[in-house]
C-alpha atoms as a PDB file:
ATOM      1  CA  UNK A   1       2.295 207.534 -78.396  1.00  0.00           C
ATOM      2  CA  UNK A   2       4.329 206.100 -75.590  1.00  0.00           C
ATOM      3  CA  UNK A   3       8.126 205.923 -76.748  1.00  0.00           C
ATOM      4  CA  UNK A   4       8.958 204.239 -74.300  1.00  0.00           C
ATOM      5  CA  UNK A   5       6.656 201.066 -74.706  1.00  0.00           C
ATOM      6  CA  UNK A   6       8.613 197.762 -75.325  1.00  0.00           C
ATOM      7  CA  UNK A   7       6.662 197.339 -78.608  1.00  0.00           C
ATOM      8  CA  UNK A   8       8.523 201.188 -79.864  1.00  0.00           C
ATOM      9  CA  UNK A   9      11.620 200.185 -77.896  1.00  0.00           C
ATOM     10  CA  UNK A  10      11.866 196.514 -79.507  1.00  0.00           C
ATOM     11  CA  UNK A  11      11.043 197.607 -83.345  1.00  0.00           C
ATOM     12  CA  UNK A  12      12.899 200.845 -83.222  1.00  0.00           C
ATOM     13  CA  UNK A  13      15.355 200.882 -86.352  1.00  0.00           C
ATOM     14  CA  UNK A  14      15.412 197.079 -86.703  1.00  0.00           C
ATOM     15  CA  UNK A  15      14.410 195.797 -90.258  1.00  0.00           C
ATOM     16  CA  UNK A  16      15.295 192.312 -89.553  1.00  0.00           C
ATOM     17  CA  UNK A  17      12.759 190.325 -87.937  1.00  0.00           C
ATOM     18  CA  UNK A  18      12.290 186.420 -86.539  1.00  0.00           C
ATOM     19  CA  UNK A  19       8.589 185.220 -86.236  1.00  0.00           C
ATOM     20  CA  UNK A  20       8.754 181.981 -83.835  1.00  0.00           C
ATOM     21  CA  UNK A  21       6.019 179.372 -83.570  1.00  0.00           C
ATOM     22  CA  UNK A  22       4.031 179.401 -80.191  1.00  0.00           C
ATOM     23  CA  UNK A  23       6.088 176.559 -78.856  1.00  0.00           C
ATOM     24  CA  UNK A  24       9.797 178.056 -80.212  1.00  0.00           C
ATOM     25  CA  UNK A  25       8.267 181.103 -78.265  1.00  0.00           C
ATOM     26  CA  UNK A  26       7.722 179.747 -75.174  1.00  0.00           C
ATOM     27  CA  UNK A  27      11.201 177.839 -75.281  1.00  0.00           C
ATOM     28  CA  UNK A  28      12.513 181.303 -75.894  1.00  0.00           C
ATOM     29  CA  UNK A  29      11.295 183.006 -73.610  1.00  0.00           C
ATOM     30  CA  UNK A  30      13.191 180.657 -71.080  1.00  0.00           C
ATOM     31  CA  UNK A  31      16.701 181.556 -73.161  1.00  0.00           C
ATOM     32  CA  UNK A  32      16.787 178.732 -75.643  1.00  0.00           C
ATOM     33  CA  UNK A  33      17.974 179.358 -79.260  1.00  0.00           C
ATOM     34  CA  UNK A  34      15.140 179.419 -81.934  1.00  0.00           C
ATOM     35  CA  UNK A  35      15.589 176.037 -83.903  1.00  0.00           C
ATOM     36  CA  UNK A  36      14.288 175.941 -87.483  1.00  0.00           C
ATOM     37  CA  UNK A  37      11.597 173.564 -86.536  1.00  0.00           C
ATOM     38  CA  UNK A  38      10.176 176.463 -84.511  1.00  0.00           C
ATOM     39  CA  UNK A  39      10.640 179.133 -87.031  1.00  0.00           C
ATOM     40  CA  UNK A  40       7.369 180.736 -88.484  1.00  0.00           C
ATOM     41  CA  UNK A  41       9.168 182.744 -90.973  1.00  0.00           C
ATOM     42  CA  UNK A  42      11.543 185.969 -91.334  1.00  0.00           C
ATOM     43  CA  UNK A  43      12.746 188.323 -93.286  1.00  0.00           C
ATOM     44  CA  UNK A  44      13.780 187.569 -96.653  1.00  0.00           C
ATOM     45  CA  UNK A  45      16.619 189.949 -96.288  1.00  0.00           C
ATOM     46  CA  UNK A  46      18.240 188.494 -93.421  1.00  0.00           C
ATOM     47  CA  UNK A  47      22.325 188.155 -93.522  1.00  0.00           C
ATOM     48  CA  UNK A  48      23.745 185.847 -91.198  1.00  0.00           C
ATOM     49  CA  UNK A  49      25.017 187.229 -87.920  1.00  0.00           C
ATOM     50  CA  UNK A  50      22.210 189.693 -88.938  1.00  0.00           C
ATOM     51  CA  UNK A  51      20.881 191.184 -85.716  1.00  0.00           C
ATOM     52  CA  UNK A  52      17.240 190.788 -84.855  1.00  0.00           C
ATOM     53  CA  UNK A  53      13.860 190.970 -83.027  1.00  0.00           C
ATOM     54  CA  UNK A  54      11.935 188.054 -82.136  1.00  0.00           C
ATOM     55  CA  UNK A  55       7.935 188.274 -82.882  1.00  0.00           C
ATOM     56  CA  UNK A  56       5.473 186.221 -81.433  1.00  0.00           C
ATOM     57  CA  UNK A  57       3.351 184.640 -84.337  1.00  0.00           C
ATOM     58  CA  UNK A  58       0.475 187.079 -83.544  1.00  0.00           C
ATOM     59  CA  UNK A  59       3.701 189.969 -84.169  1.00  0.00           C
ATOM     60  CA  UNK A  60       3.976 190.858 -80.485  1.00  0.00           C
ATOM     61  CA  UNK A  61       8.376 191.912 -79.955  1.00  0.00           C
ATOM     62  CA  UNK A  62       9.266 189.310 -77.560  1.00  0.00           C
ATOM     63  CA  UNK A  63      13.260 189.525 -77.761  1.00  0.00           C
ATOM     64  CA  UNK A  64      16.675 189.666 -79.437  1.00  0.00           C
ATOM     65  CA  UNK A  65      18.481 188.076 -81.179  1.00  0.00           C
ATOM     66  CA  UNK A  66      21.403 187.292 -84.117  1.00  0.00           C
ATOM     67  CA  UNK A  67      20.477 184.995 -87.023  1.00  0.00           C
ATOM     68  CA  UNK A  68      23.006 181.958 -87.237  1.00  0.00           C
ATOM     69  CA  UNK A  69      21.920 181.248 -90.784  1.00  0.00           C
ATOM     70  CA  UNK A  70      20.796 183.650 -93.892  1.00  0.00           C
ATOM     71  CA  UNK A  71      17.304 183.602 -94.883  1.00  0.00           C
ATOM     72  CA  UNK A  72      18.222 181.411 -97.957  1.00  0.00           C
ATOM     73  CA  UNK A  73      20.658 179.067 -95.794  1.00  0.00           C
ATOM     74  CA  UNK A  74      17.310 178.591 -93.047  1.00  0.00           C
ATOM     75  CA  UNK A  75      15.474 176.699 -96.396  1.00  0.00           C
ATOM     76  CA  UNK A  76      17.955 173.840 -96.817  1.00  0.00           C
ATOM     77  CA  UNK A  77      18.567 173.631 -93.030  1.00  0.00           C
ATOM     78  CA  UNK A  78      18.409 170.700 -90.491  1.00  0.00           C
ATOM     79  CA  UNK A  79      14.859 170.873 -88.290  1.00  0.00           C
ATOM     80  CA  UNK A  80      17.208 170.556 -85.499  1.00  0.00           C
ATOM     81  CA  UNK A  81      19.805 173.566 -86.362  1.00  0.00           C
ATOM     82  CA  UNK A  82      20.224 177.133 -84.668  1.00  0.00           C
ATOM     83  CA  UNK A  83      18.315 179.844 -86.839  1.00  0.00           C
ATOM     84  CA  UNK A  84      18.756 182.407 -84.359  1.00  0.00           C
ATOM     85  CA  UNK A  85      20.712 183.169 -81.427  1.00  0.00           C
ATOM     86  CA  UNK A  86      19.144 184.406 -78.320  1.00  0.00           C
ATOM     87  CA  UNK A  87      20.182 187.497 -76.835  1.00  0.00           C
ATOM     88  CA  UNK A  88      17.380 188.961 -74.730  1.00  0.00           C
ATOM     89  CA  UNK A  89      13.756 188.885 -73.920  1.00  0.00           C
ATOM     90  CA  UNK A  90      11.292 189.946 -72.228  1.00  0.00           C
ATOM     91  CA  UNK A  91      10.738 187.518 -69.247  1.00  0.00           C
ATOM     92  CA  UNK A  92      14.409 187.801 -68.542  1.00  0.00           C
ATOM     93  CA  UNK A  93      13.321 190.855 -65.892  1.00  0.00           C
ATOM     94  CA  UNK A  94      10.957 188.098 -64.321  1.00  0.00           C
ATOM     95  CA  UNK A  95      13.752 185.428 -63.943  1.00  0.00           C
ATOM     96  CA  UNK A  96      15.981 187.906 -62.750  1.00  0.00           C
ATOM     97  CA  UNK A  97      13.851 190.268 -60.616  1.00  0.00           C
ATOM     98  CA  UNK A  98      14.866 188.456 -57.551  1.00  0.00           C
ATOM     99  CA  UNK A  99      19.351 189.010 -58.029  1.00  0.00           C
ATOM    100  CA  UNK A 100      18.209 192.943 -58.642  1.00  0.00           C
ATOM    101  CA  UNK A 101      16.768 193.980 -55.433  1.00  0.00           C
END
């Protein structure tokens, strides 16, 4: 296997996991916060300030992140509230390419 694919580098050692819906993913992917209205589902373990990697719903890594609620606290939550943070993801080399050269 490739070690270095983003798929190895993304799930290496990280047992807490964010699934977004397709449109939470897109608004992601331009550096929004996931909102529980666009939450699929994650990991029942989650702690809050719990870092994390984003999935796609078809479970493709997409990002980081930290979880702004528990997995228990993202039940009773607003539509409209922060579930997760975002910290990185993968378009951000796209947005940026142009500042690195």
């Amino acid at each position: 296997t490739n070690e270095t694919s983003p798929k190895f580098l993304l799930t290496f050692r990280i047992q807490h996991k964010v699934w977004a819906k397709p449109g939470a993913e897109q608004s992601f992917m331009y550096g929004n916060h996931v909102l529980k209205s666009g939450l699929g589902r994650l990991t029942e373990t989650t702690a809050a300030n719990q870092g994390v990697v984003i999935h796609s719903m078809g479970d493709m890594p997409i990002g980081f992140g930290v979880a702004a609620k528990s997995a228990q606290n993202c039940q009773q939550a607003d539509p409209m509230a922060i579930v997760c943070y975002h910290q990185a993801d993968v378009g951000e080399y796209l947005r940026s390419e142009t500042h690195l050269t």
